[in-house]
Protein backbone atom coordinates (compact mmCIF):
# COMPACT_ATOMS: atom_id res chain seq x y z
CA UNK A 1 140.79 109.88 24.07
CA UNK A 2 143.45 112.13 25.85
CA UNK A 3 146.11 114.37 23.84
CA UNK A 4 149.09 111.95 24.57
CA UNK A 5 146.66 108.78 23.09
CA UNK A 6 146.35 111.41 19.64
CA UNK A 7 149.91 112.12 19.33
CA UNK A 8 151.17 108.47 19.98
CA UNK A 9 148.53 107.48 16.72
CA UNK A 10 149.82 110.33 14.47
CA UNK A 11 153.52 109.26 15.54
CA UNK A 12 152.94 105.83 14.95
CA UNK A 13 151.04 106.33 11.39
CA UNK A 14 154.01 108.54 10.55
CA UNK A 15 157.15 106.82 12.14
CA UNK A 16 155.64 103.78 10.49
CA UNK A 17 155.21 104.68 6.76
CA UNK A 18 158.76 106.57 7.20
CA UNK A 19 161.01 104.12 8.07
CA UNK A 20 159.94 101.17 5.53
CA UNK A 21 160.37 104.03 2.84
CA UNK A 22 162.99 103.47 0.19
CA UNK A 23 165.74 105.94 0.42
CA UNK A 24 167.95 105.05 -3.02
CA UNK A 25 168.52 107.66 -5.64
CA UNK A 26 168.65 105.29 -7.55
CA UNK A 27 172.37 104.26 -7.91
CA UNK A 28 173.29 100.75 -6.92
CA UNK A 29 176.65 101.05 -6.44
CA UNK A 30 178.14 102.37 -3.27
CA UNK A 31 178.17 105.39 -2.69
CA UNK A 32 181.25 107.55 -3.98
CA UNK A 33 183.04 109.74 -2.75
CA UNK A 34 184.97 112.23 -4.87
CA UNK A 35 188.01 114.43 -4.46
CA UNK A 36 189.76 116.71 -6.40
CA UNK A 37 192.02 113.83 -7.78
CA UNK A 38 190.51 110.90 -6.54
CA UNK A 39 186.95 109.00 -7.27
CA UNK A 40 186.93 106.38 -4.31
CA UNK A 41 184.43 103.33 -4.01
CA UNK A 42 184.55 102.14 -0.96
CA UNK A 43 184.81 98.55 -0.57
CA UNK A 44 186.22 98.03 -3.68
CA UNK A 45 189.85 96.64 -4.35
CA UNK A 46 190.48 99.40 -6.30
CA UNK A 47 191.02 103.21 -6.83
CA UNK A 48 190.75 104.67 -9.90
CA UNK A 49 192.99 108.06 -10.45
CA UNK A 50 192.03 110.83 -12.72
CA UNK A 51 194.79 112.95 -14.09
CA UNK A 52 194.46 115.58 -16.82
CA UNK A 53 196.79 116.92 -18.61
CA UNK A 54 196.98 118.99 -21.89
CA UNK A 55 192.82 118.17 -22.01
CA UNK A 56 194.07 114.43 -22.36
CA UNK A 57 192.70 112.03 -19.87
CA UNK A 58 194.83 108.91 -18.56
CA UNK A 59 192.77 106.46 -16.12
CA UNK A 60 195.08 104.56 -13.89
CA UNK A 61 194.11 101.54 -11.85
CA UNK A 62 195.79 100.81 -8.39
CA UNK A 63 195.17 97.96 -6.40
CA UNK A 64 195.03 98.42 -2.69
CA UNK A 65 194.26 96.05 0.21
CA UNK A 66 190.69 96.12 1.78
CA UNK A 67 190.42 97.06 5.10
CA UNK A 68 187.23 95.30 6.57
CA UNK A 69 186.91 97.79 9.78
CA UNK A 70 186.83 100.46 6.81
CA UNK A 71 183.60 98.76 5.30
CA UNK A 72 181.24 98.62 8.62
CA UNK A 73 178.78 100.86 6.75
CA UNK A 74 178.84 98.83 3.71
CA UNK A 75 178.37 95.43 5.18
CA UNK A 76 175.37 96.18 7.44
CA UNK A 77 172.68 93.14 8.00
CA UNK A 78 169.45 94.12 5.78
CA UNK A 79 167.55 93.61 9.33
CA UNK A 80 170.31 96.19 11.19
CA UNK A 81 169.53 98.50 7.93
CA UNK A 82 165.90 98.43 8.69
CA UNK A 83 166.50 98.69 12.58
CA UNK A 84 168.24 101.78 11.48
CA UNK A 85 165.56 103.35 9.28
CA UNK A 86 163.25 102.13 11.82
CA UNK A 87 164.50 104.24 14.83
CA UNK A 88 165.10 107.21 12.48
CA UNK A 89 161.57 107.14 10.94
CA UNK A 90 160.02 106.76 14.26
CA UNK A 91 162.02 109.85 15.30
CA UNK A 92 161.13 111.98 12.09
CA UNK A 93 157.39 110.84 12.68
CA UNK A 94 157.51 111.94 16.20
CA UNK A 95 159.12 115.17 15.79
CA UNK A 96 157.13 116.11 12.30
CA UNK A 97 153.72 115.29 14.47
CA UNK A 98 154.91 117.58 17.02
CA UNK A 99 156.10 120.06 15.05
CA UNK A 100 153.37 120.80 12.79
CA UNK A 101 150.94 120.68 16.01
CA UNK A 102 153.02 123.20 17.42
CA UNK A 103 152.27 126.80 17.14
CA UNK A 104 153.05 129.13 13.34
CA UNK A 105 156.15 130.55 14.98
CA UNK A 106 158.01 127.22 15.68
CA UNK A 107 156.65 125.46 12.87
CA UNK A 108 158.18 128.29 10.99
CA UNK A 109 161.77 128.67 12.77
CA UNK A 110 161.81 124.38 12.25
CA UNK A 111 161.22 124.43 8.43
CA UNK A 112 163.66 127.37 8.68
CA UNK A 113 166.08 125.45 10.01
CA UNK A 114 165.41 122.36 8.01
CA UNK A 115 165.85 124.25 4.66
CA UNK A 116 168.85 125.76 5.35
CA UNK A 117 170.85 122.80 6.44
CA UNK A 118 169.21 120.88 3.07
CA UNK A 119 170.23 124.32 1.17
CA UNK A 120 173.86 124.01 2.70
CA UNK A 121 173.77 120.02 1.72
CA UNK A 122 172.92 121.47 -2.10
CA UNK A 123 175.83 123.83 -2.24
CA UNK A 124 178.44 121.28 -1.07
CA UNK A 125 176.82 119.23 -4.22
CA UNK A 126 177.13 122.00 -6.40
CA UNK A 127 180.70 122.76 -5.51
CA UNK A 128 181.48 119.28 -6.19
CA UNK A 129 180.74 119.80 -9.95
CA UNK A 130 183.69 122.49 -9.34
CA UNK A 131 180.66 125.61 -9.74
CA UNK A 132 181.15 128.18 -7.09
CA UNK A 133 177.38 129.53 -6.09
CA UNK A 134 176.95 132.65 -4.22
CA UNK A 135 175.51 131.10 -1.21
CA UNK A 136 175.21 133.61 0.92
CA UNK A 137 172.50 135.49 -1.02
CA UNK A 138 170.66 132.39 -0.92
CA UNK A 139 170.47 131.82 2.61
CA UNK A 140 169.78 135.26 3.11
CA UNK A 141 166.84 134.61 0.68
CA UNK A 142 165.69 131.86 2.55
CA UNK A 143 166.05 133.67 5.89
CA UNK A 144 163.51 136.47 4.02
CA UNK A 145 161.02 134.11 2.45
CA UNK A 146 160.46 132.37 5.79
CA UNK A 147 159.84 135.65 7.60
CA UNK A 148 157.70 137.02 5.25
CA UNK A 149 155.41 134.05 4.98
CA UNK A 150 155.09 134.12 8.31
CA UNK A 151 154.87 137.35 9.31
CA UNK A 152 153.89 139.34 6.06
CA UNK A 153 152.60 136.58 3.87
CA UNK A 154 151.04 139.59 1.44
CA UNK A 155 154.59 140.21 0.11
CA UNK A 156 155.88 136.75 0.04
CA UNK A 157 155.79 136.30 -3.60
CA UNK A 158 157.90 139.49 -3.99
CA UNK A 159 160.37 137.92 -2.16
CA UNK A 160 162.50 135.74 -5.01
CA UNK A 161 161.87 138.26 -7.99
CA UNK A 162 163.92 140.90 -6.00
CA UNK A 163 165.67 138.68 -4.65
CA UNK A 164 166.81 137.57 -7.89
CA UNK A 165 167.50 140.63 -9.66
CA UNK A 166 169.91 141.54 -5.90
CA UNK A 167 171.51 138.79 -6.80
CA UNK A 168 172.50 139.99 -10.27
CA UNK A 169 173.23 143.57 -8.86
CA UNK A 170 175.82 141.96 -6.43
CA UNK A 171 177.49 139.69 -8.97
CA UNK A 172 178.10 143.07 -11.56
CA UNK A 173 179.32 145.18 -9.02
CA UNK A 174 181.36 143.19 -6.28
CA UNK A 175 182.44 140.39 -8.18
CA UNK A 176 185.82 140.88 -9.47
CA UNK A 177 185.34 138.84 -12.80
CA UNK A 178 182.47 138.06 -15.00
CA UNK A 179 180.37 135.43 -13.47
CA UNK A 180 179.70 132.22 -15.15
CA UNK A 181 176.29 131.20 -16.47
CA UNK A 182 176.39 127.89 -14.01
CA UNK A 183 177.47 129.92 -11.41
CA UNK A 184 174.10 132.08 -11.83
CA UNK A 185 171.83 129.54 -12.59
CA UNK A 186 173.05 127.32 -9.59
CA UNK A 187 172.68 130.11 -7.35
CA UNK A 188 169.23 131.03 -8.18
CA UNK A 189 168.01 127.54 -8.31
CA UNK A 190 169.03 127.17 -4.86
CA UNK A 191 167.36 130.10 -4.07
CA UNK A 192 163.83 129.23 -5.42
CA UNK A 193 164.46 125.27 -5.23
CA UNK A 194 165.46 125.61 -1.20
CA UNK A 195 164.49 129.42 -0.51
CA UNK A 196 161.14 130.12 -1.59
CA UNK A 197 159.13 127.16 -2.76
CA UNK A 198 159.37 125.14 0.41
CA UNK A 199 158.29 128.22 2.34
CA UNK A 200 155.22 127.99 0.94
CA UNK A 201 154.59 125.17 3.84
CA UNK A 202 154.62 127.93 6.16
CA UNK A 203 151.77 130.01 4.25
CA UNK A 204 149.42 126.60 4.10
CA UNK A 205 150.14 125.87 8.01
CA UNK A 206 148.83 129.25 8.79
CA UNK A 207 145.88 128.86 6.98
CA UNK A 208 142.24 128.83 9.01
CA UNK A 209 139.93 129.70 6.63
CA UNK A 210 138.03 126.22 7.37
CA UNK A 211 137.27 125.57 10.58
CA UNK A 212 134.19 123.63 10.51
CA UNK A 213 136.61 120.45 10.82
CA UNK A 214 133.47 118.34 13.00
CA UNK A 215 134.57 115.30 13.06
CA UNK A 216 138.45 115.96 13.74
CA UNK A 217 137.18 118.25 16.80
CA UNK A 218 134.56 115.89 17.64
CA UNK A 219 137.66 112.86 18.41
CA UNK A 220 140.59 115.68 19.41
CA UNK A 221 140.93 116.31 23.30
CA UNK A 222 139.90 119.79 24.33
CA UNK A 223 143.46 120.47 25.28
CA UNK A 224 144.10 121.10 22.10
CA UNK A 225 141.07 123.64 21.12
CA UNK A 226 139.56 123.73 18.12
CA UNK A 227 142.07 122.20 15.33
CA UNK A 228 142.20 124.43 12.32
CA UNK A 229 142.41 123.98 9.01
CA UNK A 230 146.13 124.68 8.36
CA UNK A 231 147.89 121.99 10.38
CA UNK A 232 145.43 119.67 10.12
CA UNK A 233 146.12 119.52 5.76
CA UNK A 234 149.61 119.90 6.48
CA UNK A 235 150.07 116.55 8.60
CA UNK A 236 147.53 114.88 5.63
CA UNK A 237 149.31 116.58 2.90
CA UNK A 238 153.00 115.06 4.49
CA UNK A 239 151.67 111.95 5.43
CA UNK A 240 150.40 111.36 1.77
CA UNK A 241 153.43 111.90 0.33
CA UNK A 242 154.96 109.33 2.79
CA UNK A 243 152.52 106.93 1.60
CA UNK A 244 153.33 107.75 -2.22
CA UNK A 245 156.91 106.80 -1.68
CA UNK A 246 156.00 103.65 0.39
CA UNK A 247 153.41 102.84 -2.27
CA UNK A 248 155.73 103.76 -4.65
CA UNK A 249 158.65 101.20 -3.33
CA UNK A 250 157.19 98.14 -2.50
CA UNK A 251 154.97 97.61 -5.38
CA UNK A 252 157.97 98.91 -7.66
CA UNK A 253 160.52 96.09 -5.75
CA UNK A 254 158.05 93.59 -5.47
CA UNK A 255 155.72 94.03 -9.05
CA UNK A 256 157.96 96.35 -11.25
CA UNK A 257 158.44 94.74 -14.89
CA UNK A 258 159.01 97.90 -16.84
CA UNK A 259 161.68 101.00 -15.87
CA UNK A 260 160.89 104.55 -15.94
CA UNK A 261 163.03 105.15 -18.59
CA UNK A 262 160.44 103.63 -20.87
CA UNK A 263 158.78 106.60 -21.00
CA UNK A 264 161.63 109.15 -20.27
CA UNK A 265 164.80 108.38 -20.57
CA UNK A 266 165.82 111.13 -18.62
CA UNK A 267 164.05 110.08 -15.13
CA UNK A 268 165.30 106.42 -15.92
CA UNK A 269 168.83 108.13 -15.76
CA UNK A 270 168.49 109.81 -12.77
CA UNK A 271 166.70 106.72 -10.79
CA UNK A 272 167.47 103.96 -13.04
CA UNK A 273 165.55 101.51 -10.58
CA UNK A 274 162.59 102.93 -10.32
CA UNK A 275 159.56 101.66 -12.40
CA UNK A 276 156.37 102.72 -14.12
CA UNK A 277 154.51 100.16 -11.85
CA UNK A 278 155.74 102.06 -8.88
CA UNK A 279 155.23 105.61 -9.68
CA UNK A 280 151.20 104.16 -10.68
CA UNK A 281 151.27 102.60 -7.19
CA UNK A 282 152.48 105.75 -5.69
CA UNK A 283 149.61 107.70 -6.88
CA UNK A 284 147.07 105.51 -6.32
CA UNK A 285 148.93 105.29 -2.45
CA UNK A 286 148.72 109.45 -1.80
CA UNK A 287 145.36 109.74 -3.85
CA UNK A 288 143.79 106.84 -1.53
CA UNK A 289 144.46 108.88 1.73
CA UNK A 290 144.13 112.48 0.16
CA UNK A 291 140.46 111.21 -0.48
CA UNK A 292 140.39 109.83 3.51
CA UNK A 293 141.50 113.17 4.47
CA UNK A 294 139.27 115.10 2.31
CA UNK A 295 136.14 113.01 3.75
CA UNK A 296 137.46 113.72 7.42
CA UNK A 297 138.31 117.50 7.06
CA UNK A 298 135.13 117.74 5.43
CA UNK A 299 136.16 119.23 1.95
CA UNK A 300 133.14 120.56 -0.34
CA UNK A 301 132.93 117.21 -3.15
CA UNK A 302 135.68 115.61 -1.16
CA UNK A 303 135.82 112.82 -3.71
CA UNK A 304 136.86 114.92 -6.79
CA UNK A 305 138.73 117.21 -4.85
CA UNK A 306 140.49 114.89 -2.69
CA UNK A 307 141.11 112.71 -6.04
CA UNK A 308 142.51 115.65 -7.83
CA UNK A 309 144.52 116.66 -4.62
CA UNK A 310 146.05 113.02 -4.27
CA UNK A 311 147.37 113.16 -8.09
CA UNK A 312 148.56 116.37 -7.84
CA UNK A 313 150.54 115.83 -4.96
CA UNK A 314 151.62 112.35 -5.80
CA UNK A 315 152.83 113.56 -9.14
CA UNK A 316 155.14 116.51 -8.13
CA UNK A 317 156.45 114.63 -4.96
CA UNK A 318 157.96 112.29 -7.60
CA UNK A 319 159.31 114.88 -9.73
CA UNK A 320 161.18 116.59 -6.56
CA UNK A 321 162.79 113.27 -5.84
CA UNK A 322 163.71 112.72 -9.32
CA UNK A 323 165.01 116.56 -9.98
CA UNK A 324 167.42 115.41 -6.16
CA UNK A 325 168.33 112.80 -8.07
CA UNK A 326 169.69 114.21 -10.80
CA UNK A 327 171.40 116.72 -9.29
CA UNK A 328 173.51 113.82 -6.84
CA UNK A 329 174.17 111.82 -9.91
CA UNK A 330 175.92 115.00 -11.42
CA UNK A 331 177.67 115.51 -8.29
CA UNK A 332 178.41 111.72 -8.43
CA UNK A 333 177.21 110.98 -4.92
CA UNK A 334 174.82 108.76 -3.67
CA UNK A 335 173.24 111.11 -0.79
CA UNK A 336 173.78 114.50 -0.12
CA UNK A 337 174.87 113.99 3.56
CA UNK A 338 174.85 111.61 6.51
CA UNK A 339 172.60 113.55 8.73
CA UNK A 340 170.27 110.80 9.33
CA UNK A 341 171.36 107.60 10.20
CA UNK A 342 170.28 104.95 7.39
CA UNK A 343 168.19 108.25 5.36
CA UNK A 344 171.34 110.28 3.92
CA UNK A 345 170.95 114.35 4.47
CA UNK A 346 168.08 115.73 5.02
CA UNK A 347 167.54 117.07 1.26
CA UNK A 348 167.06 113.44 0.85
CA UNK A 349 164.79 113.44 3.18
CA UNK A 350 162.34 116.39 2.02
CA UNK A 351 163.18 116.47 -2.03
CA UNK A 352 159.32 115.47 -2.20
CA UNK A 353 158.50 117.89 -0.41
CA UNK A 354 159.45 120.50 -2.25
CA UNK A 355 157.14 121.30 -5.29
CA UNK A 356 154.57 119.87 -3.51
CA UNK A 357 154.53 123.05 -0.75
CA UNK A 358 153.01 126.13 -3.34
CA UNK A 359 150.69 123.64 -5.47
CA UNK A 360 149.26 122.57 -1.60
CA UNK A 361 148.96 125.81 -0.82
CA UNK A 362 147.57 127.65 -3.84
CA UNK A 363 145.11 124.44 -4.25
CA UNK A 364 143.52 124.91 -1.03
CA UNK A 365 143.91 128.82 -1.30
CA UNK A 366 142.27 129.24 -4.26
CA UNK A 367 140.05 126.04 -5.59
CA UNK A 368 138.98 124.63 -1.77
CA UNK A 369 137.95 128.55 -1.10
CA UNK A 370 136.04 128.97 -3.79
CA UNK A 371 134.46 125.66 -3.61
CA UNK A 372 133.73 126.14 0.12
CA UNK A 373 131.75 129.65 -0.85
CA UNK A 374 129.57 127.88 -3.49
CA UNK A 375 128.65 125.95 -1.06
């Protein structure tokens, strides 16, 4: 089995499980697009203006033509939809493979990347709810907690403390007036939310504590050398998650009877149509490969740590989608960009990726280590 016959199967598994992935956040309508005096639905017959004056509100309804070459987007064939996520997934697998095969330094300059367009993408959302953030101390944050977990990975968890009381030094002294409390607390979620937990993806690539990874190395051409263990849990760790969501969606379409907001009312807000069914489905999806990957890579009691991996994972890849989705249903949008074609932005793309990145790392760091010692 030569390198390109390994890469084509990882690209494959990945650009497959991608694309069939549901990408809704959970708000059936189309998606809207708001101005500063204007909430437009496009494809509708009508545009509904918002004036305010004297804190009195007066909705007025217009009626205006349809223009069908304006609606292209909207009236897409559910087969060209799916030839669109199709293309796009296979393209995401592909370049995710690659990347996380590739070396610390561009694996860390990608996620880099990555996290500051999605961080950009979350401060156009948050000025939408008319809240100014200081988004330049959060890119520089980002910029920092992606060096130092790269480079100086001993002082990465100092990184968003100071960074977070620089952040309050700069808005006493340079800001001209008193800063708002949503202006603070959006700037330092963006900050830890797009700054410093994702970078925790760069700490768990770059671990190789493990490297008695047999039967990987015993199928992986020599071109590659001896896989270790960082890279190797990464691609299982984001491949999991893409089968939680597939999971997740299909048995939810196909099988869900009861909503989410059964038992919370506030996820069912945020993603009214996803269902209990579906989140069980998910988990039972990630914890099903999680204990694949944990047999595989060889993990000491693979089936209770794999299990306990799977739910873990499963669990707070949900909650990062839901926590996106309430944030765009705030900002009254249906995606936070149009990055990728038939996906949305790309903090669509990697909002379960999110809290997932420190609890992957800090499980392998800390319970797989010790586990791998007693053994």
């Amino acid at each position: 089995m030569d390198m390109l016959t390994v890469l084509l199967i990882l690209v494959l598994i990945n650009g497959f499980f991608i694309s069939t992935e549901s990408f809704s956040a959970g708000i059936p309508s189309a998606k809207l697009l708001k101005t500063n005096a204007v909430l437009i639905c496009p494809g509708s017959r009508s545009v509904r203006l918002k004036a305010t004056q004297n804190d009195e509100v007066n909705n007025i309804t217009k009626q205006l033509p349809v223009n069908p070459a304006s609606n292209d987007k909207t009236l897409l064939t559910p087969q060209a939809k799916l030839r669109k996520r199709w293309i796009t997934g296979l393209s995401l697998g592909a370049i995710g493979t690659l990347w996380i095969c590739s070396g610390n330094g561009p694996f860390t300059f990608g996620f880099l990347l990555t996290s500051l367009i999605a961080q950009n993408e979350y401060y156009t959302m948050v000025k939408a709810t008319g809240v100014i953030p200081a988004y330049k101390t959060g890119i520089i944050t980002s910029l920092i907690c992606y060096i130092t977990a790269a480079m100086f990975p001993i002082y990465h968890e100092m990184v968003m403390p100071l960074s977070a009381t620089i952040l309050m030094i700069w808005l006493l002294i340079f800001k001209k007036k008193s800063a708002l409390i949503s202006e603070i607390s959006t700037s330092l979620l963006g900050m830890f939310f797009l700054g410093y937990i994702p970078s925790f993806w760069v700490r768990l690539h770059g671990l190789s504590y493990l490297n008695s990874l047999q039967k990987i190395n015993a199928i992986a051409p020599k071109a590659f050398g001896p896989i270790s263990f960082g890279p190797c849990v990464t691609w299982w760790t984001w491949t999991s998650i893409v089968f939680a969501d597939v999971g997740a969606y299909f048995i939810g379409k196909n099988f869900g009877k009861h909503k989410l907001a059964t038992i919370s009312s506030a996820a069912g807000s945020a993603s009214p149509n996803k269902t209990v069914e579906g989140a069980l489905a998910g988990f039972i999806s990630c914890t099903s490969f999680t204990l694949l990957g944990a047999y595989i890579m060889e993990w000491p009691r693979w089936m209770f740590t794999g299990s306990i991996y799977g739910l873990m994972i499963s669990f707070l890849a949900l909650v990062g989608d839901l926590s996106v989705s309430m944030m765009k249903r705030d900002a009254k949008i249906k995606d936070s960009g149009n990055l990728l074609p038939g996906h949305g932005g790309l903090l669509d793309r990697i909002d379960s990726y999110l809290f997932t990145a420190p609890a992957a790392y800090f499980f392998c760091r800390y319970v797989l280590q010790p586990f791998m010692k007693a053994t």
